[in-house]
Protein backbone atom coordinates (compact mmCIF):
# COMPACT_ATOMS: atom_id res chain seq x y z
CA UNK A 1 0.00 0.00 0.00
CA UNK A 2 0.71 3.84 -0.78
CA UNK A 3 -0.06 7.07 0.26
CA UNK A 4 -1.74 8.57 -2.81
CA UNK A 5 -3.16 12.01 -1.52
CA UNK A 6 -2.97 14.15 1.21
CA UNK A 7 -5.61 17.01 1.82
CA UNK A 8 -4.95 19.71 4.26
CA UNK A 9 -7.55 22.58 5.48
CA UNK A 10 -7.46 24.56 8.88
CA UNK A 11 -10.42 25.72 10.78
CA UNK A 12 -10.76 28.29 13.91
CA UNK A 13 -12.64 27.75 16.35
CA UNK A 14 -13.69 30.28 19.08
CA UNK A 15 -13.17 29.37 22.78
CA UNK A 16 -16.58 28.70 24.65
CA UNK A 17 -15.20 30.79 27.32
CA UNK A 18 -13.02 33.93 27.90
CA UNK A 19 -9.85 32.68 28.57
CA UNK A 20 -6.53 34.63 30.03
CA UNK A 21 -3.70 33.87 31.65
CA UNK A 22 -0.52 35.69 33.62
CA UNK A 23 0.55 36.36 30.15
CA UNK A 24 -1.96 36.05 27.65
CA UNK A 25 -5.58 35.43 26.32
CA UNK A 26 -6.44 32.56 24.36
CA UNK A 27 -8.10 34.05 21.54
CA UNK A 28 -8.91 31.00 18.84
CA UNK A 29 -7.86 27.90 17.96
CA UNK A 30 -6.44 27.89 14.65
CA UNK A 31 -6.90 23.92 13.92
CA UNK A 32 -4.71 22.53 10.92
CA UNK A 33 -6.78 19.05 9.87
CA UNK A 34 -4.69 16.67 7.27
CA UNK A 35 -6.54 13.65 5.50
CA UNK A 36 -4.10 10.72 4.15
CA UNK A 37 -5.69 8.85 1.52
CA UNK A 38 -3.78 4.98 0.98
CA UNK A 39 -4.51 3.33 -2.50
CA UNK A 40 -6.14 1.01 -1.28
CA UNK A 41 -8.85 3.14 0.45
CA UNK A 42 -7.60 3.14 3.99
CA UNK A 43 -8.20 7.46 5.09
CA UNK A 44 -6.23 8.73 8.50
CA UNK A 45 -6.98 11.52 9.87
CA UNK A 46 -4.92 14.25 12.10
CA UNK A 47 -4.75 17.41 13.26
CA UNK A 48 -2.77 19.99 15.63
CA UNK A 49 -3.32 23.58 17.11
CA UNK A 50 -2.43 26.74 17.52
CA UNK A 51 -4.10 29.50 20.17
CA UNK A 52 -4.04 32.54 17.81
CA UNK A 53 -1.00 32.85 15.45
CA UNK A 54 0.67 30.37 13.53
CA UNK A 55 -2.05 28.38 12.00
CA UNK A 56 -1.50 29.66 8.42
CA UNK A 57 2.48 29.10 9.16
CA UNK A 58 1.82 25.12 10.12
CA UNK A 59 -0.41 24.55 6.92
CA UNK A 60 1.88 25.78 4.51
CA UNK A 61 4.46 23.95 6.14
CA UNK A 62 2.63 21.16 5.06
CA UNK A 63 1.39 21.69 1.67
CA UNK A 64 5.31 22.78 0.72
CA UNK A 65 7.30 20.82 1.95
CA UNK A 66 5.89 17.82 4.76
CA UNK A 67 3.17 16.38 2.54
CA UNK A 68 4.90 15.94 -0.93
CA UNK A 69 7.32 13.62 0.84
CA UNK A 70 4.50 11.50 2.08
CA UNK A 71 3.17 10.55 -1.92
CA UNK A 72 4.12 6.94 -2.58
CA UNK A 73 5.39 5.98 1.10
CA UNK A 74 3.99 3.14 3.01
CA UNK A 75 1.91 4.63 5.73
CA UNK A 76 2.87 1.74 7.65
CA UNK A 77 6.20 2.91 8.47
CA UNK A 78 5.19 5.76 10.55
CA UNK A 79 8.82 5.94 12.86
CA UNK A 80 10.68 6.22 9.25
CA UNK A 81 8.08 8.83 7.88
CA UNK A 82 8.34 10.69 11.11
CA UNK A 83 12.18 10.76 11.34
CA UNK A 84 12.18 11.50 7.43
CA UNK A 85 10.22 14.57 7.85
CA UNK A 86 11.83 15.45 11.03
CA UNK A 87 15.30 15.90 9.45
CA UNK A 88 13.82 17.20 6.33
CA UNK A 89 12.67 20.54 8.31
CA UNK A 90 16.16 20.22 10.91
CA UNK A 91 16.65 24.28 10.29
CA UNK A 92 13.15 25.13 11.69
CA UNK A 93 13.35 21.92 14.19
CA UNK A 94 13.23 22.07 17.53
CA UNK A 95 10.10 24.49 17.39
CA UNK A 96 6.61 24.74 17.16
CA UNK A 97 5.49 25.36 14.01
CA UNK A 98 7.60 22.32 12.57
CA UNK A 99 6.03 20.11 15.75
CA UNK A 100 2.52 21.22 15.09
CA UNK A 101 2.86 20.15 11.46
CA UNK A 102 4.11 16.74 11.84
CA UNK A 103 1.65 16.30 14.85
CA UNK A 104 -1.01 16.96 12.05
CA UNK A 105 0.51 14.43 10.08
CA UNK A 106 1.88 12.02 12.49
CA UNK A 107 -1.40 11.31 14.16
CA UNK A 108 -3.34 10.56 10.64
CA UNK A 109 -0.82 7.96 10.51
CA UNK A 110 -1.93 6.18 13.52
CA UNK A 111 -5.69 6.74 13.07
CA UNK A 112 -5.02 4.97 9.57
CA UNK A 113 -2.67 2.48 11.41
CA UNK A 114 -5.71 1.71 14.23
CA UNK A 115 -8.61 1.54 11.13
CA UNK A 116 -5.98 -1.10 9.87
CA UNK A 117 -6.07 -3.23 12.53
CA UNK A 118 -9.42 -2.32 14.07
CA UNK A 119 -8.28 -0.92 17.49
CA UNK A 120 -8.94 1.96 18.81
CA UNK A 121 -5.52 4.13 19.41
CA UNK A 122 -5.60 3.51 23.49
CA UNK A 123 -5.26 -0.55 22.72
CA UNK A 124 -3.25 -0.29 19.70
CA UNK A 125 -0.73 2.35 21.61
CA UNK A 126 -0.68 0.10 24.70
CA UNK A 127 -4.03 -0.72 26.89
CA UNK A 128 -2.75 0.14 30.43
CA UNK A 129 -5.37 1.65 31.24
CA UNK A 130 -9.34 2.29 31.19
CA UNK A 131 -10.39 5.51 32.33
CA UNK A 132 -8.88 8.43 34.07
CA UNK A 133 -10.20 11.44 36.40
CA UNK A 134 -10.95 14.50 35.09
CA UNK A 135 -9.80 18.11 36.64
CA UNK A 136 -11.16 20.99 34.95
CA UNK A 137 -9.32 24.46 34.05
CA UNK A 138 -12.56 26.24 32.18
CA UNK A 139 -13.59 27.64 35.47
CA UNK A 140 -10.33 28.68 36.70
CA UNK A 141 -8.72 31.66 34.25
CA UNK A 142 -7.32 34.72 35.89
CA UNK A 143 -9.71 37.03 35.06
CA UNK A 144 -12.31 35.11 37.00
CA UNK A 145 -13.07 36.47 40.03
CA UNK A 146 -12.79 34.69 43.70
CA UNK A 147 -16.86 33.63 43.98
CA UNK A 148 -17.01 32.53 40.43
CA UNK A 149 -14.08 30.36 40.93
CA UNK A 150 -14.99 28.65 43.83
CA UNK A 151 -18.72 28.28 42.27
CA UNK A 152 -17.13 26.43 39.42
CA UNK A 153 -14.95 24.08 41.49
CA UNK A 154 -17.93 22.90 43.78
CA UNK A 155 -19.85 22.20 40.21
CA UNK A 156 -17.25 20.20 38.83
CA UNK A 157 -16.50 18.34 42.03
CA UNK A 158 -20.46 17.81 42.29
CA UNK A 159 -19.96 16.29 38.98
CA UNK A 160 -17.68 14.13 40.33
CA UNK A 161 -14.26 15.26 38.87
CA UNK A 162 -11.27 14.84 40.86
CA UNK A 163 -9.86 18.78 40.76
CA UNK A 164 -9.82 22.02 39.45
CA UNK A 165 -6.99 24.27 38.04
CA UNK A 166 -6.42 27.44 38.31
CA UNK A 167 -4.16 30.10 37.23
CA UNK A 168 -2.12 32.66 39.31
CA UNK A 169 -0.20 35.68 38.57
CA UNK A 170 -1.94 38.17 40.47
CA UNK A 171 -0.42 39.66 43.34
CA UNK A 172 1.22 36.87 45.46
CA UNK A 173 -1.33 37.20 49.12
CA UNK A 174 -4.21 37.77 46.32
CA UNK A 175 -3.30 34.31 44.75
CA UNK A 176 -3.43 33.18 48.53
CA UNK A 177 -6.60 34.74 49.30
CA UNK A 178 -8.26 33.32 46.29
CA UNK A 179 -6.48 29.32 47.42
CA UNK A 180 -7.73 30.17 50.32
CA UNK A 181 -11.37 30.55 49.41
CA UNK A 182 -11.05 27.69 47.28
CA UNK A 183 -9.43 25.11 49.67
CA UNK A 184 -12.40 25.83 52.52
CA UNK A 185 -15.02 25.39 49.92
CA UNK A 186 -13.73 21.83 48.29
CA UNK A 187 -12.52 20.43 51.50
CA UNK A 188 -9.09 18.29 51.79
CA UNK A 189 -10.28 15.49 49.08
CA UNK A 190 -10.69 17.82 46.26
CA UNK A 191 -7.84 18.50 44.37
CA UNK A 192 -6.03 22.03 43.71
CA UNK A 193 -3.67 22.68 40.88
CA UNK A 194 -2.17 26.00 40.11
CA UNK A 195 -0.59 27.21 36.64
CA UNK A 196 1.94 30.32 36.38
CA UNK A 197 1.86 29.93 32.60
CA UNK A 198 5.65 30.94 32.55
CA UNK A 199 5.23 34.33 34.09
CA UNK A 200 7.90 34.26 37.31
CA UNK A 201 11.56 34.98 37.51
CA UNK A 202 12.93 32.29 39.77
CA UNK A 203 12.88 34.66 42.96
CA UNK A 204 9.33 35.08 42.74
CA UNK A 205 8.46 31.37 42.25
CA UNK A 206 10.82 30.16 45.12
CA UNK A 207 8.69 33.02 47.09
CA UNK A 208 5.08 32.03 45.61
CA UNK A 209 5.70 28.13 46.09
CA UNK A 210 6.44 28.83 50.18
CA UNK A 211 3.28 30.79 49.58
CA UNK A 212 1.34 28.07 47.90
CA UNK A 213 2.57 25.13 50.37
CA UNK A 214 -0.14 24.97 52.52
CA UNK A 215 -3.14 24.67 50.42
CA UNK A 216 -1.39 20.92 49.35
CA UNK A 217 -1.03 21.72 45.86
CA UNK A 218 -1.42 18.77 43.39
CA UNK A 219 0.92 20.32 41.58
CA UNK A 220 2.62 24.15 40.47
CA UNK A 221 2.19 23.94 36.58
CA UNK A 222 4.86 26.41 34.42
CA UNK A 223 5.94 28.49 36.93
CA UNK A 224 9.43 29.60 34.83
CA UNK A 225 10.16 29.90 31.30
CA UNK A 226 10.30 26.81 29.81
CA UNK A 227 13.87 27.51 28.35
CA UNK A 228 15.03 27.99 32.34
CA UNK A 229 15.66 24.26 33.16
CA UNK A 230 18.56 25.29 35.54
CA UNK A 231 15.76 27.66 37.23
CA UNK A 232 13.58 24.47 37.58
CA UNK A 233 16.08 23.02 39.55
CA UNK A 234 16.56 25.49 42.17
CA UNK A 235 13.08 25.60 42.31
CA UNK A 236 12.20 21.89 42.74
CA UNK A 237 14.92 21.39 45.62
CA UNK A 238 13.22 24.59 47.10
CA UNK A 239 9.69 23.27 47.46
CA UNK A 240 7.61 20.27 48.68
CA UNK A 241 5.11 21.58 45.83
CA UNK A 242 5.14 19.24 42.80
CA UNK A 243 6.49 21.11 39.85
CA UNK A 244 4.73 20.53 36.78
CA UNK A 245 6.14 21.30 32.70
CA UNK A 246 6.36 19.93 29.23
CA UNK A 247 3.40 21.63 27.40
CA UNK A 248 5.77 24.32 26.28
CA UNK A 249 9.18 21.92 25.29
CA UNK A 250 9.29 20.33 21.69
CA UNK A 251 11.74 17.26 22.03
CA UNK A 252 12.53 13.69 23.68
CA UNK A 253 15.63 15.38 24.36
CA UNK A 254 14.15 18.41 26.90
CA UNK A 255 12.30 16.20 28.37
CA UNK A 256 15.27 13.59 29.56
CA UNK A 257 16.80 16.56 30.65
CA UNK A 258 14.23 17.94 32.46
CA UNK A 259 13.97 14.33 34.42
CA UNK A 260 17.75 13.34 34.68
CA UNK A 261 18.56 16.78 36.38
CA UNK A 262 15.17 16.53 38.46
CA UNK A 263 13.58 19.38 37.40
CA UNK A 264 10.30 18.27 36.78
CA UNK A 265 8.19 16.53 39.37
CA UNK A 266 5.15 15.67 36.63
CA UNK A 267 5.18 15.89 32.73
CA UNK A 268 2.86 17.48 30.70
CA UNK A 269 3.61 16.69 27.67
CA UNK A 270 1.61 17.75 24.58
CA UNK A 271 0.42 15.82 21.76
CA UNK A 272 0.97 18.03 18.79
CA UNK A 273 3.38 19.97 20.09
CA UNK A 274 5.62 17.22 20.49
CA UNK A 275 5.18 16.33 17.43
CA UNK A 276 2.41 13.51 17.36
CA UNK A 277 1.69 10.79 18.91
CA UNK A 278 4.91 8.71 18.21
CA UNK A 279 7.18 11.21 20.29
CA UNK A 280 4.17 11.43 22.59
CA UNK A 281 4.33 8.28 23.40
CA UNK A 282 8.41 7.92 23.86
CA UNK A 283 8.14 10.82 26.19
CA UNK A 284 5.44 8.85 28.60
CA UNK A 285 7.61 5.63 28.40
CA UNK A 286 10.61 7.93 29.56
CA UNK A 287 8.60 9.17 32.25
CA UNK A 288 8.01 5.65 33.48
CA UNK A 289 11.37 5.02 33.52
CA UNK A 290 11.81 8.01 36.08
CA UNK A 291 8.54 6.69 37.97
CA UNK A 292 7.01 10.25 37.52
CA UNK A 293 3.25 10.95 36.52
CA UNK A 294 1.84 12.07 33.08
CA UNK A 295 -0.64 14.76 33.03
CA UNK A 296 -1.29 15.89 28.98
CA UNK A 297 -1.83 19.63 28.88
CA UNK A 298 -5.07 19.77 26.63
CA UNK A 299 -6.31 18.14 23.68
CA UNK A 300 -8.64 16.46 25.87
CA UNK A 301 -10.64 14.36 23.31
CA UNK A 302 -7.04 12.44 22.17
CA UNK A 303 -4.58 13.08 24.89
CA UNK A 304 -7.73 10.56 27.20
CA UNK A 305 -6.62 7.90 24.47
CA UNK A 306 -3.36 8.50 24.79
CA UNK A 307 -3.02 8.76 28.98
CA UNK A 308 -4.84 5.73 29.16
CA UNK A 309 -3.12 3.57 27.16
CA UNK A 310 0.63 3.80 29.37
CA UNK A 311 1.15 3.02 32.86
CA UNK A 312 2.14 6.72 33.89
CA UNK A 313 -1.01 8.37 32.76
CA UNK A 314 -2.70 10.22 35.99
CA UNK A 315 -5.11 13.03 34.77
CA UNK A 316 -6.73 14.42 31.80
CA UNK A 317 -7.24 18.28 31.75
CA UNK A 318 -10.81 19.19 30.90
CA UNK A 319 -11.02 21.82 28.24
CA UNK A 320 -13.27 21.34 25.70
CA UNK A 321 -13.07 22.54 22.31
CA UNK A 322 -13.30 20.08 19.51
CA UNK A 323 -17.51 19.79 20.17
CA UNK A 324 -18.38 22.00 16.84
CA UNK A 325 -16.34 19.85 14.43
CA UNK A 326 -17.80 16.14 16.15
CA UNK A 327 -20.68 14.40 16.30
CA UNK A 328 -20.80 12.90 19.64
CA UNK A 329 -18.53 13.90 22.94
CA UNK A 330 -16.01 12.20 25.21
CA UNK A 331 -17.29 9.86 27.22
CA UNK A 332 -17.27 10.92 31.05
CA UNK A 333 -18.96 9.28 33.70
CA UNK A 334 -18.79 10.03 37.56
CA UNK A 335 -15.97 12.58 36.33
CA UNK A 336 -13.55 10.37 34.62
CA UNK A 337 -12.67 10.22 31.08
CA UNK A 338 -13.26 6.82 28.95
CA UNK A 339 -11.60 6.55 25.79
CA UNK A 340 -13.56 6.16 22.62
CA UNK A 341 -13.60 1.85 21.99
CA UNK A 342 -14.33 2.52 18.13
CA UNK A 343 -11.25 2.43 15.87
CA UNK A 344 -9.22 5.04 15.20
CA UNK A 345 -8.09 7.93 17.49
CA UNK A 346 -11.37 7.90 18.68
CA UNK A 347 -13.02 11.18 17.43
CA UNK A 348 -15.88 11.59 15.44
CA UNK A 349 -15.39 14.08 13.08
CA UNK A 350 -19.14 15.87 11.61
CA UNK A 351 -17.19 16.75 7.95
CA UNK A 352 -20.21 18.80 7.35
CA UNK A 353 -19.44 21.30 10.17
CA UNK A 354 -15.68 21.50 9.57
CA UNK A 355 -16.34 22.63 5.55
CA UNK A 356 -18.49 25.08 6.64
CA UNK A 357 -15.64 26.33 8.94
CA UNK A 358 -12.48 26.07 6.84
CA UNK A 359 -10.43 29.05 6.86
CA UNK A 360 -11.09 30.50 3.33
CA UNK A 361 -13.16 27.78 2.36
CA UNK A 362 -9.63 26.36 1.16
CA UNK A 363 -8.92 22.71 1.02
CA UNK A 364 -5.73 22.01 -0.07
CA UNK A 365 -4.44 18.87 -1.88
CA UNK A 366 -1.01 17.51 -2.83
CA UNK A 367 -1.21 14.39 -5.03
């Protein structure tokens, strides 16, 4: 079998809610789609993201120079196609853009490799696990105020879901006074997670986390710039608080840095921008090897495949987004997260909905 086509469109889709952060608002999400096309009729399907910029960058990284290499290869051999197109674009790689493409790409592969064999991804990639708990960040953004926040965490954890992020950046004893509120109104069981979204200097997180300690933080989530692993380090031996990262590093490489220098306490590693699901999946079996937890930063509806199918899978984030381009939801019952049993990557895409939304009704296709 060959790959014979490739079609590539973007949509943008609009968060459901305002969301903002210590140091920025999350204004769309630009969502490159690819469709590979076998000769023999087998179709895979992928996709990445961006929040705002970039979206136009990662499809016509694609349609130049990513998806012309894929005509006449053996979809089969995704590690060779992914290594192929990984050195093709080594003087834009490590980065986004070039990570968000071959996510796009990367995870077609698989969904074509699970039709194949008529698994869904989470057995095909592994089958540790069955479900997961949810926490949810949609209630938490830093705009929200204090009695909105802790009205969203007792919904959720009426729901049944294990915890509730949110973010801080605000003055440090305002940050308190708002995990203070919080902890008395979910009670010891209910878990808290903070996110800093990169915004401190290393002084100010060492001074936040003493802060933070004794609301018993399930984790601090990017409290440094992701570049500043030598600032993670100071930080980790200077706190009990888990330190959380990964959604914001590109390679297998940062992350076994990250872990061998013990600078991360819980990985949060990120389907497409890791580059898809094959790197995705090296980075989780890594983390086992350091016995530290996975916790995929968004990109709910395939990172609950993903968690789920190796051993160090703990949470999945709840954020949803994907609901106008599907026909039918993630499971969830009792707040955990079930992965889809049909195969494939387990999202049901409404085709209808996402031609209406393409991004100047464009879909491009490289033969």
């Amino acid at each position: 079998m060959k790959i014979d086509r490739v079609e590539i469109m973007m949509v943008d889709l609009l968060p459901q809610v305002v969301r903002t952060d210590a140091i920025q608002s999350f204004v769309s999400q630009e969502t490159p789609i690819v469709r590979i096309f076998a000769d023999d009729g087998a179709i895979g399907v992928g996709y990445s993201y961006t929040i705002g910029t970039g979206g136009h960058a990662v499809v016509d990284l694609i349609v130049r120079h990513l998806a012309p290499r894929l005509i006449g290869r053996d979809p089969q051999a995704i590690e060779a196609i992914w290594r192929d197109l990984f050195f093709h674009t080594h003087a834009t790689a490590i980065g986004p853009i070039t990570a968000l493409a071959m996510a796009a790409i990367d995870t077609a592969l698989w969904d074509m490799k699970c039709h194949r064999s008529a698994r869904p991804l989470h057995v095909e990639a592994g089958g540790a696990q069955a479900s997961l708990p949810l926490y949810s960040t949609e209630g938490g953004w830093l705009h929200i105020a204090t009695e909105a926040l802790v009205a969203d965490a007792l919904a959720v954890q009426a729901k049944g879901f294990g915890g509730a992020k949110i973010k801080v950046g605000r003055a440090p004893r305002e940050d308190v006074r708002r995990l203070e509120a919080l902890r008395a109104a979910v009670g010891d069981d209910f878990e808290l997670m903070v996110d800093a979204n990169q915004a401190f200097m290393v002084d100010d997180a060492i001074r936040r986390a003493r802060l933070y300690e004794p609301f018993d933080l399930a984790w601090l989530e990017e409290p440094l710039p992701a570049e500043d692993m030598g600032g993670h380090v100071r930080l980790c031996r200077g706190t009990t608080l888990p330190v959380a990262v990964g959604e914001s590093l590109y390679s297998l490489q940062h992350f076994r840095e990250y872990l061998q220098h013990g600078a991360a306490s819980i990985v949060q590693v990120d389907v497409a921008r890791i580059g898809g699901i094959t790197p995705w999946l090296k980075v989780a079996h890594l983390a086992e090897a350091f016995n530290v937890a996975v916790c995929p930063h968004f990109l709910m509806e395939l990172h609950v495949a993903l968690a789920c199918a190796t051993p160090q899978g703990r949470w999945i984030e709840y954020i949803p987004q994907l609901a106008p381009l599907t026909r039918s939801d993630m499971r969830i019952e009792n707040g955990r997260a079930f992965p889809s049993d049909t195969p494939g990557l387990g999202i049901d895409w409404d085709w209808a909905a996402i031609a209406r939304r393409r991004v100047d009704d464009v879909t491009h296709t490289v033969r």
